[in-house]
C-alpha atoms as a PDB file:
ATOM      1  CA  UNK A   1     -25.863  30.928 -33.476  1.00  0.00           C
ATOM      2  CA  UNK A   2     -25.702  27.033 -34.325  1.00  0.00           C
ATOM      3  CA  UNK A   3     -23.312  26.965 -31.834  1.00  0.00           C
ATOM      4  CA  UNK A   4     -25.066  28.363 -28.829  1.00  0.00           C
ATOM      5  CA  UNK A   5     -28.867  26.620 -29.600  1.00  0.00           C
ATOM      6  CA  UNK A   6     -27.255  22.952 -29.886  1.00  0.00           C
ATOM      7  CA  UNK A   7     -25.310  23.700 -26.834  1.00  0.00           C
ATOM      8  CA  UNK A   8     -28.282  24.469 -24.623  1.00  0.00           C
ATOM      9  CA  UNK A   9     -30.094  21.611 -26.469  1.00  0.00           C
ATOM     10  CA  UNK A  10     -27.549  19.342 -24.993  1.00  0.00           C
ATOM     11  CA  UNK A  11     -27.630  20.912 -21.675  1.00  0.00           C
ATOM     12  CA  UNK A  12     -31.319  20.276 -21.642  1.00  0.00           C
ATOM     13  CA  UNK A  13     -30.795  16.389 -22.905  1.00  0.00           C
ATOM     14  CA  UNK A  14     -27.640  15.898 -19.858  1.00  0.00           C
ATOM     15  CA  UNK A  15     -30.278  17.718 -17.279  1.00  0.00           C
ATOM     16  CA  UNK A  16     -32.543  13.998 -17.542  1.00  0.00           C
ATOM     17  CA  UNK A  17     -29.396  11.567 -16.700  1.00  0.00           C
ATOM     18  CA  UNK A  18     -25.939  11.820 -17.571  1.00  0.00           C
ATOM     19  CA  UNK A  19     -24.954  10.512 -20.969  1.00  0.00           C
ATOM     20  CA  UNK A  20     -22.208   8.796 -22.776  1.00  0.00           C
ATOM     21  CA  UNK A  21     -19.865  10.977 -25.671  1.00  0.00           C
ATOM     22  CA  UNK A  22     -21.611   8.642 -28.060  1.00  0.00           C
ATOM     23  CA  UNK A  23     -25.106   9.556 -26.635  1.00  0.00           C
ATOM     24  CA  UNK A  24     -24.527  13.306 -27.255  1.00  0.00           C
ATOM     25  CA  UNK A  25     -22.902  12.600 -30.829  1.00  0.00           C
ATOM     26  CA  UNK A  26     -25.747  10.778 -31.511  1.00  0.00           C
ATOM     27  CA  UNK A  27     -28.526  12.967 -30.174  1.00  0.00           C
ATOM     28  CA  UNK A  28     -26.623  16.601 -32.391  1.00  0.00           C
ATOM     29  CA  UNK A  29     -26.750  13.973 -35.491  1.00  0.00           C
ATOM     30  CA  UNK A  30     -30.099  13.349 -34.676  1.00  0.00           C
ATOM     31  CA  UNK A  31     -30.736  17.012 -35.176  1.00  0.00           C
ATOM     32  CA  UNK A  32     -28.733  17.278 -37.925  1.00  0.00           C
ATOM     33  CA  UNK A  33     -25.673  19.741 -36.516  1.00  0.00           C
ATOM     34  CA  UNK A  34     -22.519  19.830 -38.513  1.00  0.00           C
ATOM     35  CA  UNK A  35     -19.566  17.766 -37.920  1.00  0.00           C
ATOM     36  CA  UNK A  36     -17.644  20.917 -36.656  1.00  0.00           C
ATOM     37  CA  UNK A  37     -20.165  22.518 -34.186  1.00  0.00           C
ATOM     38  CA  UNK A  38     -20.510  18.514 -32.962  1.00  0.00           C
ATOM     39  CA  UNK A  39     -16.996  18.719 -32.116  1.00  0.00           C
ATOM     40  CA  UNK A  40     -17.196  22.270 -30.562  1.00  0.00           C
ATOM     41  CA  UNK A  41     -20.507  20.774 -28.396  1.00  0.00           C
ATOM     42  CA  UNK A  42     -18.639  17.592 -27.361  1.00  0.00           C
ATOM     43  CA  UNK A  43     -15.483  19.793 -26.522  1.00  0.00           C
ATOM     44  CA  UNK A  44     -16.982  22.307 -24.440  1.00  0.00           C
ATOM     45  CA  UNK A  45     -19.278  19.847 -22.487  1.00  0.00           C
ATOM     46  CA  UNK A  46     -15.846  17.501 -21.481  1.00  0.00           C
ATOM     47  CA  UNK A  47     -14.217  20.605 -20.604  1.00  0.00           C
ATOM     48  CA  UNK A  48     -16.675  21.626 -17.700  1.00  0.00           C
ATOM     49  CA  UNK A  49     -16.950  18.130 -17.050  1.00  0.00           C
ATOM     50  CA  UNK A  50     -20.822  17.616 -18.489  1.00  0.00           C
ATOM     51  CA  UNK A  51     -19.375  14.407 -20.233  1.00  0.00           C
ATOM     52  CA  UNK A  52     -16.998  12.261 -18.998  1.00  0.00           C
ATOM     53  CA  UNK A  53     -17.599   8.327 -20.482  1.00  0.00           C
ATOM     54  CA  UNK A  54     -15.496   7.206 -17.060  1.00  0.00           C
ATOM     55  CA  UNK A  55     -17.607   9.013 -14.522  1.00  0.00           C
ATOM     56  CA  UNK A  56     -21.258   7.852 -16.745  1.00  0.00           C
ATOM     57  CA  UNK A  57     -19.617   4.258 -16.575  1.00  0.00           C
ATOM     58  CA  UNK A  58     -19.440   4.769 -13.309  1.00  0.00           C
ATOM     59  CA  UNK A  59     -22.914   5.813 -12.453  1.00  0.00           C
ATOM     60  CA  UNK A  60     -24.482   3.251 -15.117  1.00  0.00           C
ATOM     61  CA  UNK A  61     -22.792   0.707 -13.374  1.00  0.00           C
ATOM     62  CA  UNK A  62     -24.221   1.919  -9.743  1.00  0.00           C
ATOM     63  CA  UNK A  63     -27.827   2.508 -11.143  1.00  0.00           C
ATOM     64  CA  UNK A  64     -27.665  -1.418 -12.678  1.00  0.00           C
ATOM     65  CA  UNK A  65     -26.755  -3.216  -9.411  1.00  0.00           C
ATOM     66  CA  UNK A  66     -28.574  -0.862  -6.855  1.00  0.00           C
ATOM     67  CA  UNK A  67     -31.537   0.844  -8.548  1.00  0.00           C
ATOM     68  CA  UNK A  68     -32.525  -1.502 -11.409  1.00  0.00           C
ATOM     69  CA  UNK A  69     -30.701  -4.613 -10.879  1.00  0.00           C
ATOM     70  CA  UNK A  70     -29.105  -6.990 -13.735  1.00  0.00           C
ATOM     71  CA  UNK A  71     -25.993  -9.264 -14.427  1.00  0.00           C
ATOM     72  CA  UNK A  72     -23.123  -7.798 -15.173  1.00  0.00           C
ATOM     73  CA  UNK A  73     -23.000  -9.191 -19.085  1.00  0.00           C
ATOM     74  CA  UNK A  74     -26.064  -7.216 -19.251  1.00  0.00           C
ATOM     75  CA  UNK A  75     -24.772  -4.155 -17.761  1.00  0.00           C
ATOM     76  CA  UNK A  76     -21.613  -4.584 -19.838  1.00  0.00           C
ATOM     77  CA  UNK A  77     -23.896  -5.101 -23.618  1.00  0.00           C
ATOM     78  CA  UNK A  78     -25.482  -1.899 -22.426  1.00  0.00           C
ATOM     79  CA  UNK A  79     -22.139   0.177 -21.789  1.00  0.00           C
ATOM     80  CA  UNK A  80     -20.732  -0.664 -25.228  1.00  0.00           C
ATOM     81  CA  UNK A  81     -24.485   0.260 -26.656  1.00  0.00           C
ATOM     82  CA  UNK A  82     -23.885   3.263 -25.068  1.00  0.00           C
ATOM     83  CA  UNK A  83     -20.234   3.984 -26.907  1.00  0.00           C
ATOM     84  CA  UNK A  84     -18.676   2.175 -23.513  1.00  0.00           C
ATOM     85  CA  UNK A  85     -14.848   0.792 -24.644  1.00  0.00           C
ATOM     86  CA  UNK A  86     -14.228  -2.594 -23.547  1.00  0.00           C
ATOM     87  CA  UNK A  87     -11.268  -1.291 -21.989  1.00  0.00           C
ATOM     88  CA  UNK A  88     -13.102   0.921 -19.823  1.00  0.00           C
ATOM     89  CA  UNK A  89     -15.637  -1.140 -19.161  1.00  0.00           C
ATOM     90  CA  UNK A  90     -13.026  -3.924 -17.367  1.00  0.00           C
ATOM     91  CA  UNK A  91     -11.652  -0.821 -15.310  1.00  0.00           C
ATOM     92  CA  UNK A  92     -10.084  -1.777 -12.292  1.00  0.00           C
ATOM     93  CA  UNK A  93     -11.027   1.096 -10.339  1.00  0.00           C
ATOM     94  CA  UNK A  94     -14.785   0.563 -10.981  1.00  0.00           C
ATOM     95  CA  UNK A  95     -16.255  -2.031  -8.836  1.00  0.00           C
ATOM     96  CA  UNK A  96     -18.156  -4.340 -10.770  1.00  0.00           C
ATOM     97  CA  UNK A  97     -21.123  -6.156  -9.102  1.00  0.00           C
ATOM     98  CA  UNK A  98     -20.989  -9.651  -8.062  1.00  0.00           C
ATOM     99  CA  UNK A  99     -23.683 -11.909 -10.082  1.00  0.00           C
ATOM    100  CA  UNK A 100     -24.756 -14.535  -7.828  1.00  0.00           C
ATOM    101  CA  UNK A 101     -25.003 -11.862  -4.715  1.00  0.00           C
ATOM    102  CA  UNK A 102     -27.199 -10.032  -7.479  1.00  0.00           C
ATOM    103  CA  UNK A 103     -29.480 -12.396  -8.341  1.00  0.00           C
ATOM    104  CA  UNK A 104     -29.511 -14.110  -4.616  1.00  0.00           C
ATOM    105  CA  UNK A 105     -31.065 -10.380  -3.784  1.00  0.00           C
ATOM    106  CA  UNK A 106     -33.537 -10.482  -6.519  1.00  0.00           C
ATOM    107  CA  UNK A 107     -34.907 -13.840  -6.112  1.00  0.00           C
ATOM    108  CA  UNK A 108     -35.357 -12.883  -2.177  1.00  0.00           C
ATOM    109  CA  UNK A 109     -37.781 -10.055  -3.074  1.00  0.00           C
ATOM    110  CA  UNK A 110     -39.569 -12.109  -6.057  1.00  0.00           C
ATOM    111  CA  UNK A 111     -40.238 -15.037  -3.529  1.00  0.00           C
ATOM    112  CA  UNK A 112     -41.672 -12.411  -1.297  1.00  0.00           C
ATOM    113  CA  UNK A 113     -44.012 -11.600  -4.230  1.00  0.00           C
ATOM    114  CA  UNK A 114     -44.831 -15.445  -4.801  1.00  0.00           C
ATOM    115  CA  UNK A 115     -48.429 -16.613  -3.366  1.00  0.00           C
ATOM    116  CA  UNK A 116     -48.323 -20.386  -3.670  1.00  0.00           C
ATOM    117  CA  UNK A 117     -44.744 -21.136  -2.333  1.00  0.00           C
ATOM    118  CA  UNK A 118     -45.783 -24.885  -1.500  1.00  0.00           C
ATOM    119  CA  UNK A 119     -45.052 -26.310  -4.948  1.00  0.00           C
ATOM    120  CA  UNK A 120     -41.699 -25.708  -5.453  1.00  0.00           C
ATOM    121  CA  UNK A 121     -41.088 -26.618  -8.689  1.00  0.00           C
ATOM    122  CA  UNK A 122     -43.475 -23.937 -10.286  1.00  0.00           C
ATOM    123  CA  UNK A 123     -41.979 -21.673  -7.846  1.00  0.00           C
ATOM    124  CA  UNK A 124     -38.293 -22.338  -9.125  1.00  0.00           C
ATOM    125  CA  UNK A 125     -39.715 -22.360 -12.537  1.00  0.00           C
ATOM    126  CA  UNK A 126     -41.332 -18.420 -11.741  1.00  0.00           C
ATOM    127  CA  UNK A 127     -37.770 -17.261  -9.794  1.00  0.00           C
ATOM    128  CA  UNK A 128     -35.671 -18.927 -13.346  1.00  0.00           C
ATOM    129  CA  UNK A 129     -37.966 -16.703 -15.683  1.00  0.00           C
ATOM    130  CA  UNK A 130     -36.967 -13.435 -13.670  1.00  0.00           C
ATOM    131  CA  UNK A 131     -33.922 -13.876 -13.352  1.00  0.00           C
ATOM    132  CA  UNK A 132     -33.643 -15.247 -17.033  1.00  0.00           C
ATOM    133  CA  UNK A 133     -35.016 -11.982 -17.617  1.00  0.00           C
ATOM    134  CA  UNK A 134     -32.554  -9.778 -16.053  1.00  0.00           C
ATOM    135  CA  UNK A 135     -29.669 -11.642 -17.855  1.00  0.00           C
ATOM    136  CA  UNK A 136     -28.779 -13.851 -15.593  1.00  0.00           C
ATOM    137  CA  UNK A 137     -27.110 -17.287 -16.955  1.00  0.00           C
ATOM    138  CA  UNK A 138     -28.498 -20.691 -15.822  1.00  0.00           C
ATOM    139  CA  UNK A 139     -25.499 -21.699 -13.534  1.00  0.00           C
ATOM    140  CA  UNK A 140     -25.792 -18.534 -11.396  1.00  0.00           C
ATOM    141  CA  UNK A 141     -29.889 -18.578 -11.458  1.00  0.00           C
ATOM    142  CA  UNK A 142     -29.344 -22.768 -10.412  1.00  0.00           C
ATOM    143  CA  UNK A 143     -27.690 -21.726  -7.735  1.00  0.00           C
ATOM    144  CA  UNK A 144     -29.122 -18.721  -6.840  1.00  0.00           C
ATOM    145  CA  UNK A 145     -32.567 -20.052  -6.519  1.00  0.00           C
ATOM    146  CA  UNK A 146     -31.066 -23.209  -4.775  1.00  0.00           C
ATOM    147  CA  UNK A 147     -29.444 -21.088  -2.105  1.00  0.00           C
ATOM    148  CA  UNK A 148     -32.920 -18.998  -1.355  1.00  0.00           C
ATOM    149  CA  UNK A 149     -35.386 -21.630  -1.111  1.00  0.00           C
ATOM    150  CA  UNK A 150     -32.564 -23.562   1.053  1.00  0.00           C
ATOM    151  CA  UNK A 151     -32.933 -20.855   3.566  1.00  0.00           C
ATOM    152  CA  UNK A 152     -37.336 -20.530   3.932  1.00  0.00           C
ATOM    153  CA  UNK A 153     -37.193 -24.467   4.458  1.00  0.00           C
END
């Protein structure tokens, strides 16, 4: 009965996004399921292939540097939130994105957003705090910002 309920619980939680093993273990604590049925869950949802920490890597990975972009520490921090091992994480076979081509696309479109483009400092000073914000560190936003507003002069 326990079995079946947290099951399609889970089924409903995967149907949002795809989630990490940790995400699930978390989510059947959360509801306070036994250790054993948690195992029985987490088994049965790798067997028909509703978890798999490789594939969500993957796709987090894709989502972070084409839907939502951010640098790739922050991508990283938010894999090993997610239960991510370092290990696969650093994955040769998953293309990790490239920072400064990352942040070069961001401040494009922010600069496209920026009214008063004639004083440059407060515009580099606006383009920093973004990128600051996505996770960016100050060498790759230097030259990042350095490279854009090179190319509208």
């Amino acid at each position: 009965m326990d079995f079946e309920k947290f099951y399609n619980k889970c089924l409903h939680f995967l149907s949002f996004r795809p989630r990490s093993e940790k995400e699930i273990r978390d989510y059947l604590a959360k509801k306070k399921v036994s250790e054993e049925v948690s195992q029985k869950i987490i088994a049965k949802l790798k067997e028909y292939k509703f978890v798999d920490d490789f594939e969500f890597t993957k796709w987090w990975i894709e989502q972070r540097t084409r839907i939502k972009p951010k640098s790739w520490w922050t991508i990283k921090f938010e894999l090993k939130q997610k239960g991510i091992s370092s290990e696969l994480i650093e994955n040769s076979e998953i293309e990790t994105p490239n920072d400064l081509e990352t942040a070069k696309k961001l401040a494009e479109k922010k600069l496209r957003s920026i009214s008063n483009k004639e004083d440059k400092q407060k515009t580099k000073e606006k383009l920093g705090r973004f990128l600051a914000s996505k996770g960016f560190d100050w060498g790759i936003i230097r030259k990042s910002i350095d490279d854009v507003l090179s190319e509208i002069v």
